[in-house]
N, C-alpha and C. Protein backbone atom coordinates (compact mmCIF):
# COMPACT_ATOMS: atom_id res chain seq x y z
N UNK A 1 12.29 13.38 0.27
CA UNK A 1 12.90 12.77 1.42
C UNK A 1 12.18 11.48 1.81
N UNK A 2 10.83 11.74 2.00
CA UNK A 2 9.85 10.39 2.31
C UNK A 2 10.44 9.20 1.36
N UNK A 3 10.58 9.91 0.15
CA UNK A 3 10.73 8.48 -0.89
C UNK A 3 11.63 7.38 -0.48
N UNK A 4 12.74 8.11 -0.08
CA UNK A 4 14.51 7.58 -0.18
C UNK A 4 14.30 6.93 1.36
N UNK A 5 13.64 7.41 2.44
CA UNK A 5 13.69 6.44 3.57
C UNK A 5 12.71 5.59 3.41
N UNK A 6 11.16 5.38 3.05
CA UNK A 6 10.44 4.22 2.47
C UNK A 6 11.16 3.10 1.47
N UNK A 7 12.36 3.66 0.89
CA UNK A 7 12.56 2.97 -0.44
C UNK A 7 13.66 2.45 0.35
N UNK A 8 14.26 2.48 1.49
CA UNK A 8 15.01 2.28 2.73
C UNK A 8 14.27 1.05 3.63
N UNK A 9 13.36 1.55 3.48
CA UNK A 9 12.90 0.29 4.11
C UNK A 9 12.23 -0.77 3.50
N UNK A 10 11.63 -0.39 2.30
CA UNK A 10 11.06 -1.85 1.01
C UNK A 10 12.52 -2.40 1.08
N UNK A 11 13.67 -1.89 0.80
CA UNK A 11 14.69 -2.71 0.72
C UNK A 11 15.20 -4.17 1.93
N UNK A 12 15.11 -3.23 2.63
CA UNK A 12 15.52 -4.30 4.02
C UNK A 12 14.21 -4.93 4.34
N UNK A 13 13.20 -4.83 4.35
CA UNK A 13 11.64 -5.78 4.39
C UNK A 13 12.35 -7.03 3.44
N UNK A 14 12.73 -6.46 2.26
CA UNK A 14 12.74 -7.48 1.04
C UNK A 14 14.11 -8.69 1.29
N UNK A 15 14.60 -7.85 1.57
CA UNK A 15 15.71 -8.43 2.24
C UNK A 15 15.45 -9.69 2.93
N UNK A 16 15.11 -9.23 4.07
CA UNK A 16 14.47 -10.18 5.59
C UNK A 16 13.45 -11.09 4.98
N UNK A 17 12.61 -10.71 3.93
CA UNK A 17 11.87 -12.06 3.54
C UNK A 17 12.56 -12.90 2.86
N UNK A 18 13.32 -12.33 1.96
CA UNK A 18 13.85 -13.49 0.68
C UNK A 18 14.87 -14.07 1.58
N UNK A 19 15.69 -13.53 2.33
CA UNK A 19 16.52 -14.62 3.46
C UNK A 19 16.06 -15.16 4.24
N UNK A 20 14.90 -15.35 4.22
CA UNK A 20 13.86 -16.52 5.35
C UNK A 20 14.05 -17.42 4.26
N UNK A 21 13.57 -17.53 2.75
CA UNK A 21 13.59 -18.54 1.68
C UNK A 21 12.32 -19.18 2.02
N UNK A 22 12.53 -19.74 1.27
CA UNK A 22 10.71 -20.80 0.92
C UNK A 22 10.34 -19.87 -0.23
N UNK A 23 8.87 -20.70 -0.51
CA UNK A 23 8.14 -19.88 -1.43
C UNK A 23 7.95 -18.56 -1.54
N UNK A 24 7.85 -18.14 -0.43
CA UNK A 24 7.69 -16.45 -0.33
C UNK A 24 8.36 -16.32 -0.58
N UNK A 25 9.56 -16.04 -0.38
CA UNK A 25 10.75 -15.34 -0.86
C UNK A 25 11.19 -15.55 -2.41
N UNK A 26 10.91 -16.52 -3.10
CA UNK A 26 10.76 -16.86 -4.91
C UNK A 26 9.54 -15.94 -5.12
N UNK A 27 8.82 -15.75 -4.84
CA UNK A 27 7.37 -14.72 -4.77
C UNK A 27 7.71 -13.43 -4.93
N UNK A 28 8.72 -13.26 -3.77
CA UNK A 28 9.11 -11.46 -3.50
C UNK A 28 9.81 -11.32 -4.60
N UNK A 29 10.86 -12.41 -5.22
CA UNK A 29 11.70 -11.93 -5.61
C UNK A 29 11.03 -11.44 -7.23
N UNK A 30 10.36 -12.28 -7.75
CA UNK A 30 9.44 -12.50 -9.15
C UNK A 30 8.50 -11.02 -9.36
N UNK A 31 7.80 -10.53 -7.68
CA UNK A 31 7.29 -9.42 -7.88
C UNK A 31 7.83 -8.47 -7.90
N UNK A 32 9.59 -8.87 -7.39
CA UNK A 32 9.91 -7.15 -7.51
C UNK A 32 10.69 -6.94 -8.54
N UNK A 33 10.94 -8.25 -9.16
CA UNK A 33 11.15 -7.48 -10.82
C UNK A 33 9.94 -7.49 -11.70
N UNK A 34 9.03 -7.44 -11.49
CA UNK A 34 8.02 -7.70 -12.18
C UNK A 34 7.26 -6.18 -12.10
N UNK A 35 7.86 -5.64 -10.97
CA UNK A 35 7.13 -4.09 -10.59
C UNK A 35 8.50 -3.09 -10.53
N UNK A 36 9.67 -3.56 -10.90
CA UNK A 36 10.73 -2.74 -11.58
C UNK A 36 10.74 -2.36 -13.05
N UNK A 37 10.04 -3.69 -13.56
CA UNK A 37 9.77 -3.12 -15.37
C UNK A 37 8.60 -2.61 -15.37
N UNK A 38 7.51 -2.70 -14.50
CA UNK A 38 6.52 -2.16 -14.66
C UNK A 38 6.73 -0.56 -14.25
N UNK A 39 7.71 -0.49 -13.45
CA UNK A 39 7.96 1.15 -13.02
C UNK A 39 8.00 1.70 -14.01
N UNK A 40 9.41 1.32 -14.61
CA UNK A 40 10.00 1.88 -15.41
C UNK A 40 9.91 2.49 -17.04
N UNK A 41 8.14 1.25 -17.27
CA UNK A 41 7.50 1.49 -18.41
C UNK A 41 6.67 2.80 -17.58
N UNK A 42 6.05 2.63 -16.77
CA UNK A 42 5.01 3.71 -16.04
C UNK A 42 6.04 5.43 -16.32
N UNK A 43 7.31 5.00 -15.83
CA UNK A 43 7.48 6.60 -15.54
C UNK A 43 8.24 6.72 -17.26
N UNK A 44 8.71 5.71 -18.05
CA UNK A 44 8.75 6.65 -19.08
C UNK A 44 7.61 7.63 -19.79
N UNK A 45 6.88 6.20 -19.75
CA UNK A 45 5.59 6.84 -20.45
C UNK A 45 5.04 7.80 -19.71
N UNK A 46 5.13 8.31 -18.92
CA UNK A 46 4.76 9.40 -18.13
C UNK A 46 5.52 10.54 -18.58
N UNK A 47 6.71 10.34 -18.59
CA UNK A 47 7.73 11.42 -19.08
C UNK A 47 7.35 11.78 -20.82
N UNK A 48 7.15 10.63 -21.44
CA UNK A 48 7.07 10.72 -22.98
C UNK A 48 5.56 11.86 -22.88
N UNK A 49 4.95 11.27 -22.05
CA UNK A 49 3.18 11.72 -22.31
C UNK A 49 3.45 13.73 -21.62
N UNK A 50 4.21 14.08 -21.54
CA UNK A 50 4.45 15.48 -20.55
C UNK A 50 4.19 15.43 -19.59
N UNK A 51 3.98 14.44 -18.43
CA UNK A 51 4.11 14.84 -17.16
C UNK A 51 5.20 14.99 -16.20
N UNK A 52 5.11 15.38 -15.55
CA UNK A 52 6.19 16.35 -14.96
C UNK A 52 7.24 15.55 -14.13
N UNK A 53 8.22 15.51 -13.89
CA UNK A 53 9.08 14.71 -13.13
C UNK A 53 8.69 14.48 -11.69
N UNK A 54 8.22 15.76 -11.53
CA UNK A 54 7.55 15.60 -9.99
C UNK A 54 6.51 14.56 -9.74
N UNK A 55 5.70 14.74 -10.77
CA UNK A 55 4.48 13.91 -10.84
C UNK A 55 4.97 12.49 -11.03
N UNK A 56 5.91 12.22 -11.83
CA UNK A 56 6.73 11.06 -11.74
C UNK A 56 7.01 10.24 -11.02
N UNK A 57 7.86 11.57 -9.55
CA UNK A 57 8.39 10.68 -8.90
C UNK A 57 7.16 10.56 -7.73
N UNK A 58 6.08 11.32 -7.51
CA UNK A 58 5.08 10.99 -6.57
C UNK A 58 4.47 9.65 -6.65
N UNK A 59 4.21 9.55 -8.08
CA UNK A 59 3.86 8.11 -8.61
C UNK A 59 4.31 7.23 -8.30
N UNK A 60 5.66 7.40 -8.23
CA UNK A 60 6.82 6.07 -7.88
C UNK A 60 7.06 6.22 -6.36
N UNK A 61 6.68 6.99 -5.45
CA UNK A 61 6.68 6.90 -3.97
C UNK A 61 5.23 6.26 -3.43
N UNK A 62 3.61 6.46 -4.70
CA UNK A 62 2.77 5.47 -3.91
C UNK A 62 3.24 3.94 -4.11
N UNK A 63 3.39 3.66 -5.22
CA UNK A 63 4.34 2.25 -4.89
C UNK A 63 4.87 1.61 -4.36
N UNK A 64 6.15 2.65 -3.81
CA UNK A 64 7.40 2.40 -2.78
C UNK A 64 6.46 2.29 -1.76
N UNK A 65 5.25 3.19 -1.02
CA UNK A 65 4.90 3.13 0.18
C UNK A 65 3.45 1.98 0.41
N UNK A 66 3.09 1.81 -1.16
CA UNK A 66 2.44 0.64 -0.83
C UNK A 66 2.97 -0.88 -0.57
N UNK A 67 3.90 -1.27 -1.09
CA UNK A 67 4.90 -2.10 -1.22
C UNK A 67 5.83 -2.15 0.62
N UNK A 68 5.36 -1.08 1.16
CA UNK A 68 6.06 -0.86 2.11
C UNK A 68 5.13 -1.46 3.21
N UNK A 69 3.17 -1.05 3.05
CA UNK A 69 2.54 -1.27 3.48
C UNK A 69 2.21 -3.04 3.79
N UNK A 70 2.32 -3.50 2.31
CA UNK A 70 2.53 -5.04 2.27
C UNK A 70 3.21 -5.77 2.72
N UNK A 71 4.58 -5.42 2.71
CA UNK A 71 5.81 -6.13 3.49
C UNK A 71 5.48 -6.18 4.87
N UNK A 72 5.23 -4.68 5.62
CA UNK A 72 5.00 -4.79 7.23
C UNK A 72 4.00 -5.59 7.59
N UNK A 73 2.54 -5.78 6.77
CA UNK A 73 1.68 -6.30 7.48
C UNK A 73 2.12 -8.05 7.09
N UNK A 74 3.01 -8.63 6.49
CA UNK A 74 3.39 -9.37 6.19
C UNK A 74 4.21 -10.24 7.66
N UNK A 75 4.81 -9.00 8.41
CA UNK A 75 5.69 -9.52 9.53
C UNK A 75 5.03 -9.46 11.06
């Protein structure tokens, strides 16, 4: 549950910066595909290596909530 409302709010943070524009917002946008392929190598290889989906997705919620942490202290 935590995940899907943090991942609720990285969205709309991300949002509200990249529609301010300027540099930051070319910044946000570069890091958050840059930490979408990096996810996505992380949780295969996680999956390939046997760890558990759970463990997976915990992995992918410190992210979401650090990413969450960055944006707020940002505003």
């Amino acid at each position: 549950m935590w995940l899907g409302i943090e991942a609720n709010e990285v969205v709309a943070l991300r949002i509200m910066k990249i529609a301010s524009g300027g540099p930051d917002a070319f910044s946000e946008i570069q890091l958050m595909i840059a930490e979408k392929m990096t996810a996505g190598t992380e949780a295969s290889t996680s999956l390939i290596c046997g760890h558990s989906p759970v463990a997976v997705i915990a992995r992918y919620r410190e992210h979401v909530a650090n990413n969450r942490r960055r944006l707020l202290a940002a505003f």
